[in-house]
PDB file of N, CA and C in Angstrom:
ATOM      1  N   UNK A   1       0.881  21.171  24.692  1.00  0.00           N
ATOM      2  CA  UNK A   1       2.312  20.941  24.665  1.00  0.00           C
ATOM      3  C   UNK A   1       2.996  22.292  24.805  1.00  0.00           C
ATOM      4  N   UNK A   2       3.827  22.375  25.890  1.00  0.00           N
ATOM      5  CA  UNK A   2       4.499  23.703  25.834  1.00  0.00           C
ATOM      6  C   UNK A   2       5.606  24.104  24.898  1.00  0.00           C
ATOM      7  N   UNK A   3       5.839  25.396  23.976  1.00  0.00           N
ATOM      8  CA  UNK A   3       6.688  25.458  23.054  1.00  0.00           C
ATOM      9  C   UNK A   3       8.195  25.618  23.499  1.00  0.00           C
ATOM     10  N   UNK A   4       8.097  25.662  25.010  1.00  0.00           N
ATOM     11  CA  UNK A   4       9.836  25.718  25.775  1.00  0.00           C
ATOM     12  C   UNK A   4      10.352  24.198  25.556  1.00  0.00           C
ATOM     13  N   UNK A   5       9.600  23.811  25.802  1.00  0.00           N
ATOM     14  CA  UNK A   5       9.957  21.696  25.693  1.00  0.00           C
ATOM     15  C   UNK A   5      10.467  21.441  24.863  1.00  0.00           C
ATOM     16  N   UNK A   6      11.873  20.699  24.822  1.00  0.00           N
ATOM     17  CA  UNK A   6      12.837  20.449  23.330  1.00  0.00           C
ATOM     18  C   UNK A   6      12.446  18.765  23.736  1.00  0.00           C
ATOM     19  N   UNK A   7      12.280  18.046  23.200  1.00  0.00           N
ATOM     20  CA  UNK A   7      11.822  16.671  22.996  1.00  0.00           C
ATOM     21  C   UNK A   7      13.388  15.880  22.898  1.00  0.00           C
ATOM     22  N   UNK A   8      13.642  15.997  21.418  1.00  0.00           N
ATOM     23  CA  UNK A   8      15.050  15.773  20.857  1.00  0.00           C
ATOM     24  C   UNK A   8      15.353  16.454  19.849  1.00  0.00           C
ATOM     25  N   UNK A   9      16.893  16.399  19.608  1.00  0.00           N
ATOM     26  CA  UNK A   9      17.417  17.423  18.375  1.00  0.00           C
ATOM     27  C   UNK A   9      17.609  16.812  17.367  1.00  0.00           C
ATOM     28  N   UNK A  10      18.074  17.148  16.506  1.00  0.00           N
ATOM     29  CA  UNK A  10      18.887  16.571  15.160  1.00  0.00           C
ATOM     30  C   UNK A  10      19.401  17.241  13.983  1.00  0.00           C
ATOM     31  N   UNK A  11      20.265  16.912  13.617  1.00  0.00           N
ATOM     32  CA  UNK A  11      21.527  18.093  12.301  1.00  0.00           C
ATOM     33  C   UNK A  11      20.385  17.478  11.772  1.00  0.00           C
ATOM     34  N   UNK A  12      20.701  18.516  10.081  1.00  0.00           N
ATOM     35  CA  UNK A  12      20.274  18.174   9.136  1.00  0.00           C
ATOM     36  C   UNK A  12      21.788  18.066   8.333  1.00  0.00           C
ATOM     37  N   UNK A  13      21.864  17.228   7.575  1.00  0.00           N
ATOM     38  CA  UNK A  13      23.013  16.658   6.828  1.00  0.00           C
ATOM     39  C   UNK A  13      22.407  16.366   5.361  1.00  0.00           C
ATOM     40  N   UNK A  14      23.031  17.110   4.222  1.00  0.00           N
ATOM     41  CA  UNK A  14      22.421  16.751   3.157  1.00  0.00           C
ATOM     42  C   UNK A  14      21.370  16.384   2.506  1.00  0.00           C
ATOM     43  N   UNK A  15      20.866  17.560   3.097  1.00  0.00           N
ATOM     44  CA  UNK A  15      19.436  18.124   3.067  1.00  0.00           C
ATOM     45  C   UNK A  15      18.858  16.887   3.510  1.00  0.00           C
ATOM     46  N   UNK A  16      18.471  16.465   5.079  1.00  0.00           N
ATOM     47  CA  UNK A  16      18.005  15.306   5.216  1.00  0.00           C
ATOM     48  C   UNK A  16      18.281  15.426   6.831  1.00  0.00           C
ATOM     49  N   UNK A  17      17.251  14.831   7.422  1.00  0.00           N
ATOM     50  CA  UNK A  17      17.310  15.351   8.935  1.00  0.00           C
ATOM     51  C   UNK A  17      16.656  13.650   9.704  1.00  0.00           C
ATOM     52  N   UNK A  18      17.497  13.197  10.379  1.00  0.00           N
ATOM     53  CA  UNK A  18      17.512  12.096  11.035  1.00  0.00           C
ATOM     54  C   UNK A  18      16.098  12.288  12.268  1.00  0.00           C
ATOM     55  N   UNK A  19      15.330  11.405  12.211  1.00  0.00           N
ATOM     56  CA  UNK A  19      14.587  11.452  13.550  1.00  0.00           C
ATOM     57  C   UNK A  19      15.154  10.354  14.523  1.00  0.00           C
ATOM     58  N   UNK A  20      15.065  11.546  15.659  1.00  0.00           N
ATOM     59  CA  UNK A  20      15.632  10.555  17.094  1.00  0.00           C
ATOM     60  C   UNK A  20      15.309   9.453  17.520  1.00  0.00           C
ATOM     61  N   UNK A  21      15.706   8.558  17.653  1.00  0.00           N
ATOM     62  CA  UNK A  21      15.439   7.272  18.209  1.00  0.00           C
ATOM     63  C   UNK A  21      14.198   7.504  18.985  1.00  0.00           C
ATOM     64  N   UNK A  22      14.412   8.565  20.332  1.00  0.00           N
ATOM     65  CA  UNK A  22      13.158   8.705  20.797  1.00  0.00           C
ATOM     66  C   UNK A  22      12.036   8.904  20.714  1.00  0.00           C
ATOM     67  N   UNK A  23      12.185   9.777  19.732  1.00  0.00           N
ATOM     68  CA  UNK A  23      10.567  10.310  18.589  1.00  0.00           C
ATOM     69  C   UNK A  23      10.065   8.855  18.097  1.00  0.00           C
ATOM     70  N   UNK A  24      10.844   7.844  17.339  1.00  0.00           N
ATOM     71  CA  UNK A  24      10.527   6.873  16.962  1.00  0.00           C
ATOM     72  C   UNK A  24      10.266   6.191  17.357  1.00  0.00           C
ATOM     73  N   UNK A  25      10.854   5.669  18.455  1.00  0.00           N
ATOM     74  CA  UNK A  25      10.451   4.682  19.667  1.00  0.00           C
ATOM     75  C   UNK A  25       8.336   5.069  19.898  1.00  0.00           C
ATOM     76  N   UNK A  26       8.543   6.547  20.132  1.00  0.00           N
ATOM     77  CA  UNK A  26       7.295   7.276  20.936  1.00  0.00           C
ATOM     78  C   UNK A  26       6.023   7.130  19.640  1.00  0.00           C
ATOM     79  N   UNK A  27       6.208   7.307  18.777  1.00  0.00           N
ATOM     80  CA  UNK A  27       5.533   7.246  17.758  1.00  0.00           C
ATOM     81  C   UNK A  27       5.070   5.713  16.950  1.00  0.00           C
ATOM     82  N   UNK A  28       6.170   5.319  17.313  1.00  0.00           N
ATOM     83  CA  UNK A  28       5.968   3.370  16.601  1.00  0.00           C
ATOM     84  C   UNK A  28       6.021   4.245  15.147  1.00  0.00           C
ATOM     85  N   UNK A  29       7.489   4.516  14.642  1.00  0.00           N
ATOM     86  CA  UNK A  29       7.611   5.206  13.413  1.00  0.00           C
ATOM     87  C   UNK A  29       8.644   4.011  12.594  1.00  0.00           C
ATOM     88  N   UNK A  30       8.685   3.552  11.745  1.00  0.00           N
ATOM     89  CA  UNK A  30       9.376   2.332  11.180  1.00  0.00           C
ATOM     90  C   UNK A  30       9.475   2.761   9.722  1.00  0.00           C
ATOM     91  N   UNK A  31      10.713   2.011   9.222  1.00  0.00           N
ATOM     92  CA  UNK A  31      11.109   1.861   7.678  1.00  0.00           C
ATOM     93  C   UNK A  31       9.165   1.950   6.920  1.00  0.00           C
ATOM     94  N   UNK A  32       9.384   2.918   6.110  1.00  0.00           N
ATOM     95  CA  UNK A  32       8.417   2.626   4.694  1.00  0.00           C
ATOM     96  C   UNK A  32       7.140   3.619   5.190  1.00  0.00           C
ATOM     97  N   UNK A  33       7.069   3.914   6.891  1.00  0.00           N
ATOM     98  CA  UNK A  33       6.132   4.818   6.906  1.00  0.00           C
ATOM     99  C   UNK A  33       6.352   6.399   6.131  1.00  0.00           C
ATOM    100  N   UNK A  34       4.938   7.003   6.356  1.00  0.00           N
ATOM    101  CA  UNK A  34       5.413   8.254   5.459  1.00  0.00           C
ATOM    102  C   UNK A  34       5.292   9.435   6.848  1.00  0.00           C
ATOM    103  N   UNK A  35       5.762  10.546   6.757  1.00  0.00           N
ATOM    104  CA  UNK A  35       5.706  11.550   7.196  1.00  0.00           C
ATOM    105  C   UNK A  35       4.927  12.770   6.778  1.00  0.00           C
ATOM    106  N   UNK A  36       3.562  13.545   7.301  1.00  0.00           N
ATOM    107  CA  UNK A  36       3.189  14.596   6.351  1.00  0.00           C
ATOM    108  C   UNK A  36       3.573  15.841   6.911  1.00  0.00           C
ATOM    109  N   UNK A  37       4.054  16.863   6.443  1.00  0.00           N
ATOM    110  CA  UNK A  37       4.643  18.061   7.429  1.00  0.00           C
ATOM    111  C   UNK A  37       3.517  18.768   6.991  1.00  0.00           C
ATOM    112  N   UNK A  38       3.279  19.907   7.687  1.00  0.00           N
ATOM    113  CA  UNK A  38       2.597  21.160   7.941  1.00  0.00           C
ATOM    114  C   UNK A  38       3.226  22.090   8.482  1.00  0.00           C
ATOM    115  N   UNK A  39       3.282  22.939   7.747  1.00  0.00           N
ATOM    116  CA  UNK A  39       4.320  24.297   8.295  1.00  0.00           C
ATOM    117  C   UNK A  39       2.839  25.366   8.727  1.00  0.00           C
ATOM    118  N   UNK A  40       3.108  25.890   9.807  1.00  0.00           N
ATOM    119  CA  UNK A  40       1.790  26.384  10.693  1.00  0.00           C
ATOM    120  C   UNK A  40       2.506  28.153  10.720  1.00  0.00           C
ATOM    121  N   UNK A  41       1.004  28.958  10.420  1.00  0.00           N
ATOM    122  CA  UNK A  41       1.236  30.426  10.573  1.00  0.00           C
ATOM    123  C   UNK A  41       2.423  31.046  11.098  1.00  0.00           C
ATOM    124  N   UNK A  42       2.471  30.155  12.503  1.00  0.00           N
ATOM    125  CA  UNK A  42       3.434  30.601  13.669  1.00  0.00           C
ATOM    126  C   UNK A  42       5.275  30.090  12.732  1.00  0.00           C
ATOM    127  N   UNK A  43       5.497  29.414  11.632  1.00  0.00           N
ATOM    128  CA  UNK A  43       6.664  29.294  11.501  1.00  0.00           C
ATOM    129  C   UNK A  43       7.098  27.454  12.242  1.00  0.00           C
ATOM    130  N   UNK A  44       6.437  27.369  12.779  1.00  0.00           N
ATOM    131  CA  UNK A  44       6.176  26.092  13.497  1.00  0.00           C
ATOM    132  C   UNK A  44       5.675  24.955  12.607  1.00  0.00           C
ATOM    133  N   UNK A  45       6.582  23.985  12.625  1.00  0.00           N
ATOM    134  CA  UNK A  45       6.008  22.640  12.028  1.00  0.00           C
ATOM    135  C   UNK A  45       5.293  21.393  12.881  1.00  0.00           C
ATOM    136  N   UNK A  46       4.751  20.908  12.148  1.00  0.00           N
ATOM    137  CA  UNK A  46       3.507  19.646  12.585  1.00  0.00           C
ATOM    138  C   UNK A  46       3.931  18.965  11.605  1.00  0.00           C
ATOM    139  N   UNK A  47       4.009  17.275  11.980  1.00  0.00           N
ATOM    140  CA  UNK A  47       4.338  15.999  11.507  1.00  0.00           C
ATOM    141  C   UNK A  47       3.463  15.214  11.963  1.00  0.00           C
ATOM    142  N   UNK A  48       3.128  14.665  11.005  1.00  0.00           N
ATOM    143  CA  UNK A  48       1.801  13.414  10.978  1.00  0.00           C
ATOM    144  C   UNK A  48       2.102  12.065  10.764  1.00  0.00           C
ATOM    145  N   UNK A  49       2.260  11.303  11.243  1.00  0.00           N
ATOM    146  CA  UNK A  49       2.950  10.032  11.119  1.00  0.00           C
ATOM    147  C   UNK A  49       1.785   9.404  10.146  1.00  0.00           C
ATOM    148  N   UNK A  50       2.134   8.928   9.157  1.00  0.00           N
ATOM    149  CA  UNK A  50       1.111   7.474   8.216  1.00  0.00           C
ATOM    150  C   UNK A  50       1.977   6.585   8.240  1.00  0.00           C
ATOM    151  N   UNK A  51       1.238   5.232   9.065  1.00  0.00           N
ATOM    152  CA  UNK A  51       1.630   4.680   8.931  1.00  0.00           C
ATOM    153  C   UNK A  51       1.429   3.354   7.898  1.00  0.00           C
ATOM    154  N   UNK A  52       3.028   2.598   7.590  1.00  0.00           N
ATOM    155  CA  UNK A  52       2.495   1.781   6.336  1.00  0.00           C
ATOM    156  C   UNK A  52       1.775   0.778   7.031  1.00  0.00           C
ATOM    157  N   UNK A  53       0.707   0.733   5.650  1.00  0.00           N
ATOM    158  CA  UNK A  53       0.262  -0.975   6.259  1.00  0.00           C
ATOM    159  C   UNK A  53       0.633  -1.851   5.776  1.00  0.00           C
ATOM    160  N   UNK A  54       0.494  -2.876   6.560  1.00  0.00           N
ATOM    161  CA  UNK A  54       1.196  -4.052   6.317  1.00  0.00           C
ATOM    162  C   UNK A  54       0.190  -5.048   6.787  1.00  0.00           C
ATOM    163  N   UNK A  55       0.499  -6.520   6.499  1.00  0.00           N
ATOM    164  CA  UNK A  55      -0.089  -7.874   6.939  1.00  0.00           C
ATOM    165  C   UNK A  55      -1.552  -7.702   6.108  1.00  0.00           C
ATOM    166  N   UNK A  56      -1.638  -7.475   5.237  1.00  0.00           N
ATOM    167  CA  UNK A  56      -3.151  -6.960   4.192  1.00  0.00           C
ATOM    168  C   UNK A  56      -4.118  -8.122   4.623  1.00  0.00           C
ATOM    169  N   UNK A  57      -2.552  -9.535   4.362  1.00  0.00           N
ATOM    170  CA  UNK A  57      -3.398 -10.739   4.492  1.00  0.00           C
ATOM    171  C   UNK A  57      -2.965 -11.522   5.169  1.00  0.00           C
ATOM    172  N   UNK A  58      -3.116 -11.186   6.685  1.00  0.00           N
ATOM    173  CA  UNK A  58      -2.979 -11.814   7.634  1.00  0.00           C
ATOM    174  C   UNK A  58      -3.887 -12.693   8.257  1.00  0.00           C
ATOM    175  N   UNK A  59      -5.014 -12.281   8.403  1.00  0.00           N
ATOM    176  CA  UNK A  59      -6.356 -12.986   8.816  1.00  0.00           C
ATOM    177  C   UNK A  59      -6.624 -13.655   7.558  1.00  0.00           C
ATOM    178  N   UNK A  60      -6.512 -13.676   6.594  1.00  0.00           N
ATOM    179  CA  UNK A  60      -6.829 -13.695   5.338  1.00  0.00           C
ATOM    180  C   UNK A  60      -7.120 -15.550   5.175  1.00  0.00           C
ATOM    181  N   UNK A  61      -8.299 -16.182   5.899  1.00  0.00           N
ATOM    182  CA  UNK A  61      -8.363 -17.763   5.999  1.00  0.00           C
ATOM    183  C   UNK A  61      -8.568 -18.672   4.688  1.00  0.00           C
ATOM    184  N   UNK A  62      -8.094 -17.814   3.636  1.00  0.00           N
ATOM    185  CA  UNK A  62      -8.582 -18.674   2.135  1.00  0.00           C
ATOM    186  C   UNK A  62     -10.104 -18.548   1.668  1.00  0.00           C
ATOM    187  N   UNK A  63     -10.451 -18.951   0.763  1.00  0.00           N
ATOM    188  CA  UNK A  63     -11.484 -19.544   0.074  1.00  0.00           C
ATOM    189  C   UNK A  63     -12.035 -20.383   0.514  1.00  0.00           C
ATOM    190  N   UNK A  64     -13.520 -20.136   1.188  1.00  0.00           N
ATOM    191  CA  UNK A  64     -14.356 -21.082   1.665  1.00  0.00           C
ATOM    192  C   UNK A  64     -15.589 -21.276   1.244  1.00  0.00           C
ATOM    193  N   UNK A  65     -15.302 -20.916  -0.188  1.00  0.00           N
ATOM    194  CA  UNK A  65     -16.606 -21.495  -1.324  1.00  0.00           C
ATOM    195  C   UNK A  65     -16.854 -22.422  -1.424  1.00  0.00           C
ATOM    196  N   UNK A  66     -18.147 -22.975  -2.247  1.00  0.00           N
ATOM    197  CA  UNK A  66     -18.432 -24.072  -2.095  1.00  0.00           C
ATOM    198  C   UNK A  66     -18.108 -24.863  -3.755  1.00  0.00           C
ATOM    199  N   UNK A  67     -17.628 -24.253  -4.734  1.00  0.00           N
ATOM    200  CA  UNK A  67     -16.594 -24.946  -5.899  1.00  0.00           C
ATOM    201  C   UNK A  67     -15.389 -24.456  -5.595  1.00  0.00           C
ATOM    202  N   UNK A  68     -14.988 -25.614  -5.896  1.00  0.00           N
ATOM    203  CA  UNK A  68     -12.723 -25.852  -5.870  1.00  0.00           C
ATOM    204  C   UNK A  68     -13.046 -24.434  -7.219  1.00  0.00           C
ATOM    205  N   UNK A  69     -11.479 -24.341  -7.523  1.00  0.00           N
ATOM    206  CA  UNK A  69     -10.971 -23.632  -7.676  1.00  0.00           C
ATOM    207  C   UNK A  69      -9.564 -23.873  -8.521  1.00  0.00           C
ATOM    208  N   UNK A  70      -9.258 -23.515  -9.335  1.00  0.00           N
ATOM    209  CA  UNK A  70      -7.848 -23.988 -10.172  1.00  0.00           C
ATOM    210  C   UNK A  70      -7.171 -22.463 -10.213  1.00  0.00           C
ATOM    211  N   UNK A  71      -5.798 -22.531  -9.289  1.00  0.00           N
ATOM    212  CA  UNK A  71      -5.588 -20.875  -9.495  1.00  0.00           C
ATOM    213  C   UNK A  71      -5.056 -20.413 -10.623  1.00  0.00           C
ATOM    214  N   UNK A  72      -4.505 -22.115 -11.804  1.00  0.00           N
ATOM    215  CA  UNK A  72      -3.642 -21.540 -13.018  1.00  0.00           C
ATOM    216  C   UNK A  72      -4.689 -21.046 -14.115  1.00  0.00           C
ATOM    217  N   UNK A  73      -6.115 -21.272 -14.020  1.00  0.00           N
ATOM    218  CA  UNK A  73      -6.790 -20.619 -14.385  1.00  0.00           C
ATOM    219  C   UNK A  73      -7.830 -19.947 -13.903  1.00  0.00           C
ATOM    220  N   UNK A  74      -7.835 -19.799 -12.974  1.00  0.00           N
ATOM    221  CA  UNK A  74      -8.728 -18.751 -12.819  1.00  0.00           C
ATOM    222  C   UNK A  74      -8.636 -17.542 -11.853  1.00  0.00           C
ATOM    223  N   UNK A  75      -6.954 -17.658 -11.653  1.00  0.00           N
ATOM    224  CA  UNK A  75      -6.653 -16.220 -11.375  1.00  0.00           C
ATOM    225  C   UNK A  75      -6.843 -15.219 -11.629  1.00  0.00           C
ATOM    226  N   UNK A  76      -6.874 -15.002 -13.440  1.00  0.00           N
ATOM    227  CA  UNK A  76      -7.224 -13.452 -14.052  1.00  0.00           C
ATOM    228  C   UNK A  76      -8.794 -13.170 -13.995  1.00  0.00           C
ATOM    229  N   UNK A  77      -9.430 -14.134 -14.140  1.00  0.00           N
ATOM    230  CA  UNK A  77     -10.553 -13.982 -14.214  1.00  0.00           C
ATOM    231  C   UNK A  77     -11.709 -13.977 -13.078  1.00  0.00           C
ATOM    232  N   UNK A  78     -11.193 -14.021 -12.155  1.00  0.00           N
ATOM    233  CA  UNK A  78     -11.691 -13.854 -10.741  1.00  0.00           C
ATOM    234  C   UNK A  78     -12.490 -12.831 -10.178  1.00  0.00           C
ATOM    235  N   UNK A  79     -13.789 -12.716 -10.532  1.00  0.00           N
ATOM    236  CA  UNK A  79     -14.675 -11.838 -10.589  1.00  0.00           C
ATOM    237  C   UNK A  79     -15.287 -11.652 -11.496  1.00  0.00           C
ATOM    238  N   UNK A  80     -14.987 -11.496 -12.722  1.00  0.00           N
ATOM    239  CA  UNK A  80     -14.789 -11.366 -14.147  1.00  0.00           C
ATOM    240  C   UNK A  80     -16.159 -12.014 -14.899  1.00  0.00           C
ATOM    241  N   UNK A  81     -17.535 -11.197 -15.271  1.00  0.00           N
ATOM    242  CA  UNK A  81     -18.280 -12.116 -15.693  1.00  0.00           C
ATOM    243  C   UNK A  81     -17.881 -12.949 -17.055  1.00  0.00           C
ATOM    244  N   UNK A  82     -18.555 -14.208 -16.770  1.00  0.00           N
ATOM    245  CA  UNK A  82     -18.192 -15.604 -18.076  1.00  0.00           C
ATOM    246  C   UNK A  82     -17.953 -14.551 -19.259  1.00  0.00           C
ATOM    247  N   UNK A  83     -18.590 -14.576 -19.526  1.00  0.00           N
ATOM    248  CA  UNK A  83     -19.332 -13.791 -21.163  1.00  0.00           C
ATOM    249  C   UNK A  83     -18.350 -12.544 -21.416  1.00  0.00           C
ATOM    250  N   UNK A  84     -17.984 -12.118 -20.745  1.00  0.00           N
ATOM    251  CA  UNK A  84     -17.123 -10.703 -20.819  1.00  0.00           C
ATOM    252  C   UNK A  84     -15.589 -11.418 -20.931  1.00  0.00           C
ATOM    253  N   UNK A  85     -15.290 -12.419 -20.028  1.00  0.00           N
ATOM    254  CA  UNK A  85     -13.892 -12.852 -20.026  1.00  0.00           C
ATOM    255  C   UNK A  85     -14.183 -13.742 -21.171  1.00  0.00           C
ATOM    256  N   UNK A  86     -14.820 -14.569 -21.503  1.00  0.00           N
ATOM    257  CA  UNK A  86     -15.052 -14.999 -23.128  1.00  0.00           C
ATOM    258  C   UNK A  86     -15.008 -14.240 -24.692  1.00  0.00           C
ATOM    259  N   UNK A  87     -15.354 -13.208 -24.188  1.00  0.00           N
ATOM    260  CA  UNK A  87     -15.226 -12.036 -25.181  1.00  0.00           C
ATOM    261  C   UNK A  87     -14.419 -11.089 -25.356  1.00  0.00           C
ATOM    262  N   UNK A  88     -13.470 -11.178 -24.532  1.00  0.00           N
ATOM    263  CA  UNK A  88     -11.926 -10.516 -24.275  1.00  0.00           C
ATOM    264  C   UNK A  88     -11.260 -11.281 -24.749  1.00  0.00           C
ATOM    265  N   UNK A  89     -11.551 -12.759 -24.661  1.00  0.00           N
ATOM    266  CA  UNK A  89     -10.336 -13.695 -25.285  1.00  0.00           C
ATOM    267  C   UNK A  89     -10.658 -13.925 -26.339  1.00  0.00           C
ATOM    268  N   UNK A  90     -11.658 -14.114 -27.072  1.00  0.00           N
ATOM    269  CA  UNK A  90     -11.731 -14.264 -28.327  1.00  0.00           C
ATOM    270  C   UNK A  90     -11.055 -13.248 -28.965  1.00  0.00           C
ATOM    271  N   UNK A  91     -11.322 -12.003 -28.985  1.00  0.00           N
ATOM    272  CA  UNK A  91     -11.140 -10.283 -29.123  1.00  0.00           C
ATOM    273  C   UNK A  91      -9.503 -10.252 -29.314  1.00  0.00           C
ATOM    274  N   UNK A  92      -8.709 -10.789 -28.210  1.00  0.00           N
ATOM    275  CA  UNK A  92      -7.530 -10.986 -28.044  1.00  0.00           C
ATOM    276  C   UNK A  92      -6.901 -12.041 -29.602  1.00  0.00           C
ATOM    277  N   UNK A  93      -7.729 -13.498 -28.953  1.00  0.00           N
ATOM    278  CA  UNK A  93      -7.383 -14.352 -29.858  1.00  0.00           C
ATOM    279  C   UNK A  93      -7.219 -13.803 -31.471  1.00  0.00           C
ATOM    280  N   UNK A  94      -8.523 -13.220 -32.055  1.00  0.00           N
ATOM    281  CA  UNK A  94      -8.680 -12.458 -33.163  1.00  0.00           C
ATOM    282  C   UNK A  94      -7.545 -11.863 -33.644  1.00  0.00           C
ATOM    283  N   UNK A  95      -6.918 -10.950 -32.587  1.00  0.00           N
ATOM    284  CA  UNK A  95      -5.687 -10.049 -32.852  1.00  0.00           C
ATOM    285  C   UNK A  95      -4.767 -10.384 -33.484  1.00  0.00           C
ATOM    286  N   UNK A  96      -4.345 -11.775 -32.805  1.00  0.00           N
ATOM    287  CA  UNK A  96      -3.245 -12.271 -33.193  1.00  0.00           C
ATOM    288  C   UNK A  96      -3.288 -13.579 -34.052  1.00  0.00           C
ATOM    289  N   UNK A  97      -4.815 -14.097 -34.548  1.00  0.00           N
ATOM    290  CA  UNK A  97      -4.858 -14.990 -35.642  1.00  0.00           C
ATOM    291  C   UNK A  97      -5.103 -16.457 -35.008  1.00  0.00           C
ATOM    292  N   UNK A  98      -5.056 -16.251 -33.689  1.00  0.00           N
ATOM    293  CA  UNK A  98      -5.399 -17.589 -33.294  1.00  0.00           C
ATOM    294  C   UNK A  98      -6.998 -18.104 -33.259  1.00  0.00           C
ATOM    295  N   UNK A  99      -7.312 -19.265 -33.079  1.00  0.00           N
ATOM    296  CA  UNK A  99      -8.802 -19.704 -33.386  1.00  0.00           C
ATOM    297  C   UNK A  99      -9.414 -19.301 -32.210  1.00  0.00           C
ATOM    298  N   UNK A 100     -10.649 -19.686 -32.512  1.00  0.00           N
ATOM    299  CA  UNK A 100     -11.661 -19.137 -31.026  1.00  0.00           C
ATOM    300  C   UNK A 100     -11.617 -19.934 -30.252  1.00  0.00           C
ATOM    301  N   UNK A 101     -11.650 -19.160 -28.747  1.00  0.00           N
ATOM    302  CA  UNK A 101     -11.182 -19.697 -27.166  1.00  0.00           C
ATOM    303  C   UNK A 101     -12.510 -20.866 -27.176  1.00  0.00           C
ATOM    304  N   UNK A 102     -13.906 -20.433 -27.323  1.00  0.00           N
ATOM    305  CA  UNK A 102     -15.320 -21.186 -27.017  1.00  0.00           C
ATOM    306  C   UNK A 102     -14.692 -22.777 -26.931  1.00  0.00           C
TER     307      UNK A 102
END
């Protein structure tokens, strides 16, 4: 990239510097991504576009196990071996005087 080449400009306004439509357009730069700067020997900055991700669970085709599933209970415990999530709730229960979960 030659360092004579001005791309696009932009003020900085309250401490805060607008990127050009064009940069953005060129980059696929959108709300929520992050920017990483690098200020280089030469006085010269470098910008790294990260971009956010999004659609986590897009492909995401459900649960295709072979037992149903109740999500009002067994959301928290979803992974969670028996015996350990049995022993958290009792533990819990204990705390506060209520009888045992078993």
């Amino acid at each position: 990239m030659s360092s004579d080449r001005i791309d696009a400009e932009s003020k900085v306004s309250g401490n805060q510097a607008n990127i050009p439509a064009r940069i953005r357009r060129e980059l696929d730069i959108d709300d929520g991504d992050q920017l990483r700067w690098h200020l280089e020997d030469d006085g010269s900055i470098r910008v790294h576009v990260i971009q956010q991700q999004t659609g986590t669970f897009a492909d995401f085709d459900g649960y295709a196990g072979e037992e149903p599933t109740d999500v009002t209970s067994d959301h928290d415990a979803w992974g969670v071996d028996e015996s350990r999530r049995l022993s958290s709730a009792n533990q819990n229960a204990e705390r506060s005087g209520d009888v045992d979960v078993e």
